[in-house]
PDB file of N, CA and C in Angstrom:
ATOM      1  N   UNK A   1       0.848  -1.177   0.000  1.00  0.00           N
ATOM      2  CA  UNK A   1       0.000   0.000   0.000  1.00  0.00           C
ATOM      3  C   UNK A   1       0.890   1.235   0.000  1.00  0.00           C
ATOM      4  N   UNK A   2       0.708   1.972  -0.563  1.00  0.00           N
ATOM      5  CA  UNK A   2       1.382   3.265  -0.969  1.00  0.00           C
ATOM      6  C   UNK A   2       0.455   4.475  -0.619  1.00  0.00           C
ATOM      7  N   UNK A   3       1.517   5.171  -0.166  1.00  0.00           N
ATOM      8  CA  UNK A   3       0.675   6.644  -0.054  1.00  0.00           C
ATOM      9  C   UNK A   3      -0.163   7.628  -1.095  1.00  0.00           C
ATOM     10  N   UNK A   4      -1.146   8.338  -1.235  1.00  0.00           N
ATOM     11  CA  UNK A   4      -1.463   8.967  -2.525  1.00  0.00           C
ATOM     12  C   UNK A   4      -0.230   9.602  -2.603  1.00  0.00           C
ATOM     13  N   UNK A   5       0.018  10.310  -4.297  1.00  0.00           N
ATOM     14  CA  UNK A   5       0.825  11.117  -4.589  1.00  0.00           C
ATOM     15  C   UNK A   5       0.608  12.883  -3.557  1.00  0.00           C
ATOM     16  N   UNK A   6      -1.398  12.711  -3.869  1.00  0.00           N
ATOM     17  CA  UNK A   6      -1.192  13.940  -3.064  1.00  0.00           C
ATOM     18  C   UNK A   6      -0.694  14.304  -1.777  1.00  0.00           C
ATOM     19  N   UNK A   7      -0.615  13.097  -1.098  1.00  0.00           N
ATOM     20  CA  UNK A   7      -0.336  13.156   0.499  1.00  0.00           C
ATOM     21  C   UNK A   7       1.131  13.204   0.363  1.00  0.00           C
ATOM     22  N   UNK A   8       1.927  12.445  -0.367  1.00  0.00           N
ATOM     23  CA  UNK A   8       3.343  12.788  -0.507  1.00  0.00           C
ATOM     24  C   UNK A   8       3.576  14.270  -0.758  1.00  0.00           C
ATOM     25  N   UNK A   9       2.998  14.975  -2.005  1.00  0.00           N
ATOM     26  CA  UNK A   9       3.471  16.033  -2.439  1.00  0.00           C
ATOM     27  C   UNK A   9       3.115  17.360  -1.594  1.00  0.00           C
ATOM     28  N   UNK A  10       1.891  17.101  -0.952  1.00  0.00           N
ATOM     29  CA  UNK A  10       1.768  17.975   0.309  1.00  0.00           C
ATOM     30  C   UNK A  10       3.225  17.745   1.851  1.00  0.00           C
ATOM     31  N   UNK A  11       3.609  16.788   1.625  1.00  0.00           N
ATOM     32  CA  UNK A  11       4.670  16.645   2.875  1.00  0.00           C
ATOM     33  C   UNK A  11       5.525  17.537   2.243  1.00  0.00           C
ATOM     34  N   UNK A  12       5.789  17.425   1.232  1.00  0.00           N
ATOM     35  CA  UNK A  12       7.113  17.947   0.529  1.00  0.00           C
ATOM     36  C   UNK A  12       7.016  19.157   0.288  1.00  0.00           C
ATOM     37  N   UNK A  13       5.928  19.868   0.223  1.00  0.00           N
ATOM     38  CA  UNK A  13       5.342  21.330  -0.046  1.00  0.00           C
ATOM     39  C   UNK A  13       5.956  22.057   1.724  1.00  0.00           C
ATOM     40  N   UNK A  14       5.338  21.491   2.317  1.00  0.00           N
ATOM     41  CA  UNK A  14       5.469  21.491   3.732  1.00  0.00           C
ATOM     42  C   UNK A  14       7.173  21.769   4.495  1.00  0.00           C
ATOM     43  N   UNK A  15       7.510  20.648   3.994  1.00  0.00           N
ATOM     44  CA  UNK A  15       9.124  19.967   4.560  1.00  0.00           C
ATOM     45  C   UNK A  15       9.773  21.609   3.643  1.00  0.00           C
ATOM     46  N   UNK A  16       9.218  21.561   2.464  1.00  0.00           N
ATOM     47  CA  UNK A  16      10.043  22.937   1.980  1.00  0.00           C
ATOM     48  C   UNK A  16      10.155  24.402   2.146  1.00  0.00           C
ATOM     49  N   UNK A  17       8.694  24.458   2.629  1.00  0.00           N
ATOM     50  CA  UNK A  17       8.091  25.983   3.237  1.00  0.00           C
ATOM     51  C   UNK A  17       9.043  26.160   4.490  1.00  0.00           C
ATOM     52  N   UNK A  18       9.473  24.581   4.943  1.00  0.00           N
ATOM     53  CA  UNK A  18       9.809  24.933   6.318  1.00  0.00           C
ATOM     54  C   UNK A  18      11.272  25.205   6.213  1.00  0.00           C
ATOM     55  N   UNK A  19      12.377  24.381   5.218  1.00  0.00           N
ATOM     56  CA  UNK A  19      13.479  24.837   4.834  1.00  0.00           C
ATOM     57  C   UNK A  19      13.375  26.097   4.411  1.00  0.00           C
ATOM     58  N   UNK A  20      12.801  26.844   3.911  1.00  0.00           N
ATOM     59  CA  UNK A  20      12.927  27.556   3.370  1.00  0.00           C
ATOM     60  C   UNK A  20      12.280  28.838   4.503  1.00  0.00           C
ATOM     61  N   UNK A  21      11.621  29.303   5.006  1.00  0.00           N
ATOM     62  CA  UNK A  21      12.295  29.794   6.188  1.00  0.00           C
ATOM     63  C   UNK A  21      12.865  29.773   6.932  1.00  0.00           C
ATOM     64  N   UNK A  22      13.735  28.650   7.240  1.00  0.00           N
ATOM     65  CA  UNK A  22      14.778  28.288   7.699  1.00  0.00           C
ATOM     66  C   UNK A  22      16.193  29.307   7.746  1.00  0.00           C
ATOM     67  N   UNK A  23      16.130  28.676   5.633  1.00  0.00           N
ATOM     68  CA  UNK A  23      16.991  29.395   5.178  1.00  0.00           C
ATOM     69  C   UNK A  23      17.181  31.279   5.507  1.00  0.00           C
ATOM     70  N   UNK A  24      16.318  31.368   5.108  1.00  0.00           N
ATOM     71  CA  UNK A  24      15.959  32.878   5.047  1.00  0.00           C
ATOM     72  C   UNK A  24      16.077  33.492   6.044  1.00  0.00           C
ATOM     73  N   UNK A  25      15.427  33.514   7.515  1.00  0.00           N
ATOM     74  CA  UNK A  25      14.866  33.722   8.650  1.00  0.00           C
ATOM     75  C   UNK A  25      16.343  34.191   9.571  1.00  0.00           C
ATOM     76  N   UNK A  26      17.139  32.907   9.768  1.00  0.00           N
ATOM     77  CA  UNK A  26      17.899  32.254  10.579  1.00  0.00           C
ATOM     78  C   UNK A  26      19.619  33.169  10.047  1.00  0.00           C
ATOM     79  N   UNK A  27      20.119  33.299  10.700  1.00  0.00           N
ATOM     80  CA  UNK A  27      21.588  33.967  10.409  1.00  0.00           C
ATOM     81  C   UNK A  27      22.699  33.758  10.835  1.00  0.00           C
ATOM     82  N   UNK A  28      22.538  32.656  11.398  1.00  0.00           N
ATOM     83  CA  UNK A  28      23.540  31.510  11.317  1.00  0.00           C
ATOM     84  C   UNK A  28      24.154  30.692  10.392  1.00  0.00           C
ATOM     85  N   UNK A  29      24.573  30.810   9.863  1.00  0.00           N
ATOM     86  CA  UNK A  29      25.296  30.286   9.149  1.00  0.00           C
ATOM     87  C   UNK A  29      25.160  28.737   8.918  1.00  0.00           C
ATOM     88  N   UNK A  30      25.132  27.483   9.933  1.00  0.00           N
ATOM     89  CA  UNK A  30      24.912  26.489   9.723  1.00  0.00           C
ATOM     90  C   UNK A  30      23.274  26.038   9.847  1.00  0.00           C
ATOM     91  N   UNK A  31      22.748  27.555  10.511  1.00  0.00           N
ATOM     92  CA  UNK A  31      21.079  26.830  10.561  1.00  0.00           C
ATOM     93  C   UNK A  31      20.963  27.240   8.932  1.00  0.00           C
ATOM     94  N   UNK A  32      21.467  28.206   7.862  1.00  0.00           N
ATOM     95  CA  UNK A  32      20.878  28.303   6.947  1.00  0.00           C
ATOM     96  C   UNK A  32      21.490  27.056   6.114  1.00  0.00           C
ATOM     97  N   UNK A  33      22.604  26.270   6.094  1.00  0.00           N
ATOM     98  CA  UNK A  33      22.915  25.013   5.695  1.00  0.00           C
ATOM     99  C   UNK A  33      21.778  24.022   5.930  1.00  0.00           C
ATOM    100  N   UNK A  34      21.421  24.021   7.080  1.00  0.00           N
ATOM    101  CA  UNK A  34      20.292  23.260   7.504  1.00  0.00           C
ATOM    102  C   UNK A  34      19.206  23.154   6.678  1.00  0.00           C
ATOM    103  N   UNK A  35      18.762  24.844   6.570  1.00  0.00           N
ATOM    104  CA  UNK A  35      17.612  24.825   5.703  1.00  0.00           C
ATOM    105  C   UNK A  35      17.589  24.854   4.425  1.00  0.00           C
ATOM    106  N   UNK A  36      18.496  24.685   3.941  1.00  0.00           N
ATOM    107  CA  UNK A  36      19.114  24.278   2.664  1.00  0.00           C
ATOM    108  C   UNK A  36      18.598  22.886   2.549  1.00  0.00           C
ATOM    109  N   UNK A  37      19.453  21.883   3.053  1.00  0.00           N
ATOM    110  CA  UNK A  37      19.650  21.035   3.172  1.00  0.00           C
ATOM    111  C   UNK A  37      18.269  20.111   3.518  1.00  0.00           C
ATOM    112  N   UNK A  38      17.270  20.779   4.411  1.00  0.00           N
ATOM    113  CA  UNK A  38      15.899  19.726   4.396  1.00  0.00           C
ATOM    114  C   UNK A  38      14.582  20.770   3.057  1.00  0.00           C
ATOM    115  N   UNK A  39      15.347  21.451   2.685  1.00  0.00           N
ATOM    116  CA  UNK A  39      14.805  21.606   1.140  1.00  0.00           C
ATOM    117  C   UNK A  39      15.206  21.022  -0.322  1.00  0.00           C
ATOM    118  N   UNK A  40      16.155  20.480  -0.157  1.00  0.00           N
ATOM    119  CA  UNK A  40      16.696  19.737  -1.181  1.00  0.00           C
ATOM    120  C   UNK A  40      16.212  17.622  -0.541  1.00  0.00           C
ATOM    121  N   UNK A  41      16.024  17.795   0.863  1.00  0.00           N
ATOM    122  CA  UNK A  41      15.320  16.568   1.022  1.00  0.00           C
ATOM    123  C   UNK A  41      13.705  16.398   0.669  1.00  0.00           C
ATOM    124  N   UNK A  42      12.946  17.437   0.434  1.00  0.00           N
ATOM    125  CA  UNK A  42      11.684  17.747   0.357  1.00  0.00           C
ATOM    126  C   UNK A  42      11.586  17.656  -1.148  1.00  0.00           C
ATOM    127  N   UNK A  43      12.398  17.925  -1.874  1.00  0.00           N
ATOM    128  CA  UNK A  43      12.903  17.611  -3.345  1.00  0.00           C
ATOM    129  C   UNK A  43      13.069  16.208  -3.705  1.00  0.00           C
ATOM    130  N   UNK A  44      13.265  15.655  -3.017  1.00  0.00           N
ATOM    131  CA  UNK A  44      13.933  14.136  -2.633  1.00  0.00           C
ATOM    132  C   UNK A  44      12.551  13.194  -2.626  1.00  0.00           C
ATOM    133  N   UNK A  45      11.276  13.623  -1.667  1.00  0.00           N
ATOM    134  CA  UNK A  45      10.219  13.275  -1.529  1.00  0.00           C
ATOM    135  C   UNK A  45       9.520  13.198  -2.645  1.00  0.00           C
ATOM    136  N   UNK A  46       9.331  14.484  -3.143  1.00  0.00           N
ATOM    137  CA  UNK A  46       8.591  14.804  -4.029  1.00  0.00           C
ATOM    138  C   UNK A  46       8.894  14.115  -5.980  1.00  0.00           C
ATOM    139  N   UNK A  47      10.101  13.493  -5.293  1.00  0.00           N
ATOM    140  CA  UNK A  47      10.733  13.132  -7.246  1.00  0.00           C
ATOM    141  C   UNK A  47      10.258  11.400  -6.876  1.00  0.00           C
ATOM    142  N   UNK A  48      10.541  10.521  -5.199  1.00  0.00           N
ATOM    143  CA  UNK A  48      10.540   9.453  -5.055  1.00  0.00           C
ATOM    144  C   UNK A  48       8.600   9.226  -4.828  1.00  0.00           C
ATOM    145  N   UNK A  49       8.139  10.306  -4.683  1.00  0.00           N
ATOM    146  CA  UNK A  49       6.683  10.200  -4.827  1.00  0.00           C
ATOM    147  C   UNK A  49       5.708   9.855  -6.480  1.00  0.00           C
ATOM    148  N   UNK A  50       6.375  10.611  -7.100  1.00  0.00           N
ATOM    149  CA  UNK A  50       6.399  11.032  -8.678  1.00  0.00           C
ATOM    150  C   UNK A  50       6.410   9.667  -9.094  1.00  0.00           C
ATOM    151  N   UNK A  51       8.027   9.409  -9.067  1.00  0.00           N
ATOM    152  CA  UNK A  51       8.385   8.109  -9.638  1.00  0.00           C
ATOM    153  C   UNK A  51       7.542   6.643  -8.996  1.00  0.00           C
ATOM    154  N   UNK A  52       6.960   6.865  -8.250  1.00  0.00           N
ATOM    155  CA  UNK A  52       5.958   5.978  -7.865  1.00  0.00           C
ATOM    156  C   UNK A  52       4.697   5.695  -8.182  1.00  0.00           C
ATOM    157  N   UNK A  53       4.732   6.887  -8.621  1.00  0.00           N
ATOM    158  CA  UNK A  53       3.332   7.061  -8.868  1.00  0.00           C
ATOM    159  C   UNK A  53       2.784   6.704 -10.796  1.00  0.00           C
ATOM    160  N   UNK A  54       4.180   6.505 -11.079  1.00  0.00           N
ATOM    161  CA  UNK A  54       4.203   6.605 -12.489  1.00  0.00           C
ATOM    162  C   UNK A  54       4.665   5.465 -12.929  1.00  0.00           C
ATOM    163  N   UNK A  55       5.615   4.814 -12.069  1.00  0.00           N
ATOM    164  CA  UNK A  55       6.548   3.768 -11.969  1.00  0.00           C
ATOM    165  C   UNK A  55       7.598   3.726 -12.987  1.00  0.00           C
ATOM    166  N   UNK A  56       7.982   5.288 -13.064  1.00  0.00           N
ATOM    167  CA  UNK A  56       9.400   5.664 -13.773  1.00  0.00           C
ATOM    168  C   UNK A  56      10.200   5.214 -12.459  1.00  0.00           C
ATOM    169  N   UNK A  57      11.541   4.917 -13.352  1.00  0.00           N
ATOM    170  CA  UNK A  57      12.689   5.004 -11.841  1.00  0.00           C
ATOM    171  C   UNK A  57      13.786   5.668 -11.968  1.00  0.00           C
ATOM    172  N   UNK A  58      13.535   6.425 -12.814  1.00  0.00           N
ATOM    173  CA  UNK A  58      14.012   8.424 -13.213  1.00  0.00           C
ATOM    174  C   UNK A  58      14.039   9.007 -12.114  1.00  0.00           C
ATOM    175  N   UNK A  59      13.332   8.834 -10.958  1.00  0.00           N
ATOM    176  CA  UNK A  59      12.995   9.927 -10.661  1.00  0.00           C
ATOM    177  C   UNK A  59      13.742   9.184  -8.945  1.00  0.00           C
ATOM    178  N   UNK A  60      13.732   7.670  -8.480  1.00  0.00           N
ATOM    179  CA  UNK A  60      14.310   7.329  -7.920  1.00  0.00           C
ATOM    180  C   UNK A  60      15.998   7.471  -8.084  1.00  0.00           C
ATOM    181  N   UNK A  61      16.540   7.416  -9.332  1.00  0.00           N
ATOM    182  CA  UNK A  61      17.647   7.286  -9.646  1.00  0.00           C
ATOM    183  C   UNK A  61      18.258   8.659  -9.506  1.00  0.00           C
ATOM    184  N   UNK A  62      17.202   9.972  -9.641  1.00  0.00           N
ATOM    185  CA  UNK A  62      18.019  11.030  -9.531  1.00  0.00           C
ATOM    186  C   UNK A  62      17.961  11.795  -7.687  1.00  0.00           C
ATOM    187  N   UNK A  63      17.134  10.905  -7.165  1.00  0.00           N
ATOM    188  CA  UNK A  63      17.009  11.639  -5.820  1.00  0.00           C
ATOM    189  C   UNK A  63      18.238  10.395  -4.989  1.00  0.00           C
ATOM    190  N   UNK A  64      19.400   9.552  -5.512  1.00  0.00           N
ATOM    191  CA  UNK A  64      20.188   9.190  -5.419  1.00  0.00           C
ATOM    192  C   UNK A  64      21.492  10.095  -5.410  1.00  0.00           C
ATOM    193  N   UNK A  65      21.334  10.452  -6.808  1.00  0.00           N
ATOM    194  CA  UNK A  65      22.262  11.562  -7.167  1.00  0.00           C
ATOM    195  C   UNK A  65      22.356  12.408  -6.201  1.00  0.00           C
ATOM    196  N   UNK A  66      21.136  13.143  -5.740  1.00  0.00           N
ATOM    197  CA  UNK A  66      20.760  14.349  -4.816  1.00  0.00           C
ATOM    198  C   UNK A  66      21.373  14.253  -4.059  1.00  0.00           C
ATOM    199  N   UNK A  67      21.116  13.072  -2.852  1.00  0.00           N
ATOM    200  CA  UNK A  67      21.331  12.304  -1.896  1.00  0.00           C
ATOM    201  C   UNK A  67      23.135  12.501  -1.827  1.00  0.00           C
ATOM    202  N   UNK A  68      23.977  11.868  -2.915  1.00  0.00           N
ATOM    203  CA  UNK A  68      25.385  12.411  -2.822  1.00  0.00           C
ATOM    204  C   UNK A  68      25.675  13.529  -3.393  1.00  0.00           C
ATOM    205  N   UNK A  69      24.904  14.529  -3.911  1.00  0.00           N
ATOM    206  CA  UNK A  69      25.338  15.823  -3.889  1.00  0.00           C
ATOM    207  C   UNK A  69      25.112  16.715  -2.863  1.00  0.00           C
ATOM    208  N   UNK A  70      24.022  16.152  -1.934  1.00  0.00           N
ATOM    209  CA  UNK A  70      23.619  17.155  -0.733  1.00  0.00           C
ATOM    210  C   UNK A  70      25.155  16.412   0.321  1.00  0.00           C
ATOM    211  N   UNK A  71      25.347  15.370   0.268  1.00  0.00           N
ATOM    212  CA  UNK A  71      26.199  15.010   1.094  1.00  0.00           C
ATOM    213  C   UNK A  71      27.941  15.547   0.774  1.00  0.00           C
ATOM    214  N   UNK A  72      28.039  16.129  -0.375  1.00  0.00           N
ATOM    215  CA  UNK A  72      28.766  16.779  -0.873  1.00  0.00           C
ATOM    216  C   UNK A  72      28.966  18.278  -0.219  1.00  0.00           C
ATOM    217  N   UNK A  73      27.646  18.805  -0.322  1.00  0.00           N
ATOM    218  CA  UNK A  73      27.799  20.328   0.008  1.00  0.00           C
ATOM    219  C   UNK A  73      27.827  20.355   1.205  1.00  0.00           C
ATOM    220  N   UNK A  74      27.046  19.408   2.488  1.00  0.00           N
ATOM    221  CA  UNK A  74      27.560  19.679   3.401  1.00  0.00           C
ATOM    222  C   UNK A  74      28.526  19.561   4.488  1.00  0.00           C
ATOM    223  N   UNK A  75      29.442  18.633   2.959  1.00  0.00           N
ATOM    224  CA  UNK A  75      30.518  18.655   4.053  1.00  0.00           C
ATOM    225  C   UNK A  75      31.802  19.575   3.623  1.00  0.00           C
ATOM    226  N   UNK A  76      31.836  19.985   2.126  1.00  0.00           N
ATOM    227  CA  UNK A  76      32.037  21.538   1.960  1.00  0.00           C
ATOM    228  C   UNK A  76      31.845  22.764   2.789  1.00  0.00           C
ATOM    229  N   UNK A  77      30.349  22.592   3.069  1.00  0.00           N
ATOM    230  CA  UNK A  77      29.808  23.675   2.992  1.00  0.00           C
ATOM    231  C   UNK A  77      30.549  23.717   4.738  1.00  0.00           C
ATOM    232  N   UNK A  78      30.139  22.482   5.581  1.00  0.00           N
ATOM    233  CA  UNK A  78      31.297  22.722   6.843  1.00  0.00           C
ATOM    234  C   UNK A  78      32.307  23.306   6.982  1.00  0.00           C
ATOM    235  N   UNK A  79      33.311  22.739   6.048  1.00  0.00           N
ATOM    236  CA  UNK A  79      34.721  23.045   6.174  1.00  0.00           C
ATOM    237  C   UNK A  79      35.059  24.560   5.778  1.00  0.00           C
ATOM    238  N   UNK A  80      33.976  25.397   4.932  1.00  0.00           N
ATOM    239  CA  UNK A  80      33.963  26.393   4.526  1.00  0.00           C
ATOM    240  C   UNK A  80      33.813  27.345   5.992  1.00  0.00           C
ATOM    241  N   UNK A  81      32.827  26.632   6.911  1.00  0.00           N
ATOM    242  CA  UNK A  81      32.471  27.591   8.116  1.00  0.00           C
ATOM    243  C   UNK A  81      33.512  27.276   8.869  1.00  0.00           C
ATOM    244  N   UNK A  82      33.832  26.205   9.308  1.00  0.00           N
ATOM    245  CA  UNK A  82      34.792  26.017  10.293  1.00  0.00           C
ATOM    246  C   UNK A  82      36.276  26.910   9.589  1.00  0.00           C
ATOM    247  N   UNK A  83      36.441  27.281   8.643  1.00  0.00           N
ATOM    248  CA  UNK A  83      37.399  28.180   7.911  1.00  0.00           C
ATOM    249  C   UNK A  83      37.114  29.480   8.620  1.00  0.00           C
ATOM    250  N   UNK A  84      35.712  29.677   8.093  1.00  0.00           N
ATOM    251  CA  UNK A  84      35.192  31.106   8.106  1.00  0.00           C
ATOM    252  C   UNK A  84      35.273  31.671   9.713  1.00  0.00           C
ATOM    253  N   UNK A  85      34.571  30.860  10.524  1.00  0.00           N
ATOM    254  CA  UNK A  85      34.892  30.777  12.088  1.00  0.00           C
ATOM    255  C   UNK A  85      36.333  30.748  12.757  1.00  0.00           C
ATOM    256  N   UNK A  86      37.335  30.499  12.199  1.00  0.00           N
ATOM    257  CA  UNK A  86      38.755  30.619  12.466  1.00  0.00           C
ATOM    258  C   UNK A  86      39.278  31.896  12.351  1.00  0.00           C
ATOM    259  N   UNK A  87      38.722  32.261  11.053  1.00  0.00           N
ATOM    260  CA  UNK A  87      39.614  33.783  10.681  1.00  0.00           C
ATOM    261  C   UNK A  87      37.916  34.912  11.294  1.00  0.00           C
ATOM    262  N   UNK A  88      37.129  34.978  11.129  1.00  0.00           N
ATOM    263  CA  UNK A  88      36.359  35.574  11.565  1.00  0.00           C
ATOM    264  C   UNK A  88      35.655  35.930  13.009  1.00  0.00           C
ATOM    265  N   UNK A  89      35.357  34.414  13.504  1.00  0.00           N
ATOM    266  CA  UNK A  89      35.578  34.416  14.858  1.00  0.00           C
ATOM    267  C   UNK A  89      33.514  34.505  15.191  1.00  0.00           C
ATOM    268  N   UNK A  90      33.052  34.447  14.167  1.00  0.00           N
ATOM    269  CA  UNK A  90      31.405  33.819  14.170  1.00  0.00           C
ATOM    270  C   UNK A  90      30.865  33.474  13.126  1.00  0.00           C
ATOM    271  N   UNK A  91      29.584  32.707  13.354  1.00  0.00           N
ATOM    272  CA  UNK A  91      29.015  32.281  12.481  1.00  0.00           C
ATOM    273  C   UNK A  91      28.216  33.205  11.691  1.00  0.00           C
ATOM    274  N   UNK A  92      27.847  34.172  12.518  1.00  0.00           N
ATOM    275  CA  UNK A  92      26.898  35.039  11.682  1.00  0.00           C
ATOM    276  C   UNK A  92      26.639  35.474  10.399  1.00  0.00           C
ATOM    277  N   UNK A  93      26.082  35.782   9.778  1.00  0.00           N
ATOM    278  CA  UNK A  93      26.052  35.845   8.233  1.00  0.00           C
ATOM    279  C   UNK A  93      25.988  37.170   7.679  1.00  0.00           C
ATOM    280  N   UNK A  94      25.373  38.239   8.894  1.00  0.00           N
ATOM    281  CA  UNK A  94      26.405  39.814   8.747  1.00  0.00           C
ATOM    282  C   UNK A  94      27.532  39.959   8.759  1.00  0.00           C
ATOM    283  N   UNK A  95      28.459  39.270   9.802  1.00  0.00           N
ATOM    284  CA  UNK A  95      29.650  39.374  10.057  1.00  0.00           C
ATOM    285  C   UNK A  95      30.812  39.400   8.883  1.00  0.00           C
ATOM    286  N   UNK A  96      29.910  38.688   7.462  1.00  0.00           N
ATOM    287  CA  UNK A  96      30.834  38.528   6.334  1.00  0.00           C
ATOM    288  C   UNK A  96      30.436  39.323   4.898  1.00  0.00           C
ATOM    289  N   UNK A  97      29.928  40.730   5.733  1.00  0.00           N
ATOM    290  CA  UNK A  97      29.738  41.804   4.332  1.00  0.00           C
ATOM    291  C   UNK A  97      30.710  42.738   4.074  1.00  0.00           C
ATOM    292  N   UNK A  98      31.839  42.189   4.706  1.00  0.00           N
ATOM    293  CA  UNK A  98      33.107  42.458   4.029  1.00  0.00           C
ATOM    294  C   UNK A  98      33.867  41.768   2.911  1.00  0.00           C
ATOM    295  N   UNK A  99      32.469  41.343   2.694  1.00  0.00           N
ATOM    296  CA  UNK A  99      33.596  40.291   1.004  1.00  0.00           C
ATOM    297  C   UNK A  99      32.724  40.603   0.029  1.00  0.00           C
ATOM    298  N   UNK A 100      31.903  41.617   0.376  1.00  0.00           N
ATOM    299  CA  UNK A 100      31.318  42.072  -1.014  1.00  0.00           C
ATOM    300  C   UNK A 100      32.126  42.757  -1.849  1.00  0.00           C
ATOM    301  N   UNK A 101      32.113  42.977  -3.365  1.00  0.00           N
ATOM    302  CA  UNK A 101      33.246  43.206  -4.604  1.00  0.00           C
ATOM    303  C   UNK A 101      33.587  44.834  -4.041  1.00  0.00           C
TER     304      UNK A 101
END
């Protein structure tokens, strides 16, 4: 038994509204990684919902991909703060409008 598509694609509507003030809201630096990061999982839902619903496996195969590209950025995207936090001395995301051109 499988979920409707609509009940999936409403989680994922949801899971993303919520990354996505996350992102925005928050000025921390790793909470906006965060909300990055459970918006590109809400992406994840919504392609493994699809592909179910259709019984493509397009859509499984690319929320794989996702899966090691999100695991990519955040462990970039770490090493970038733990950088940034060394020479800067916070996380904050005002703290670095000194690197504008």
């Amino acid at each position: 038994m499988t979920a409707p598509l609509e009940h999936v694609l409403a989680l994922a509507v949801l899971l993303f509204a919520m990354g996505a003030f996350c992102a925005l809201a928050r000025r921390n630096l790793i909470m906006i990684l965060l909300g990055v990061e459970i918006m590109l999982n809400a992406c994840s839902i919504a392609l493994v919902g699809a592909s179910l619903k259709w019984q493509a496996m397009e859509g499984q195969a690319f929320t794989l991909f996702l899966m090691a590209l999100t695991a990519a950025e955040a462990s970039v995207g770490l090493a970038l703060f733990v950088h940034a936090r060394k020479r800067a001395g916070t996380l904050d995301s005002g703290g670095y409008s000194s690197m504008k051109g």
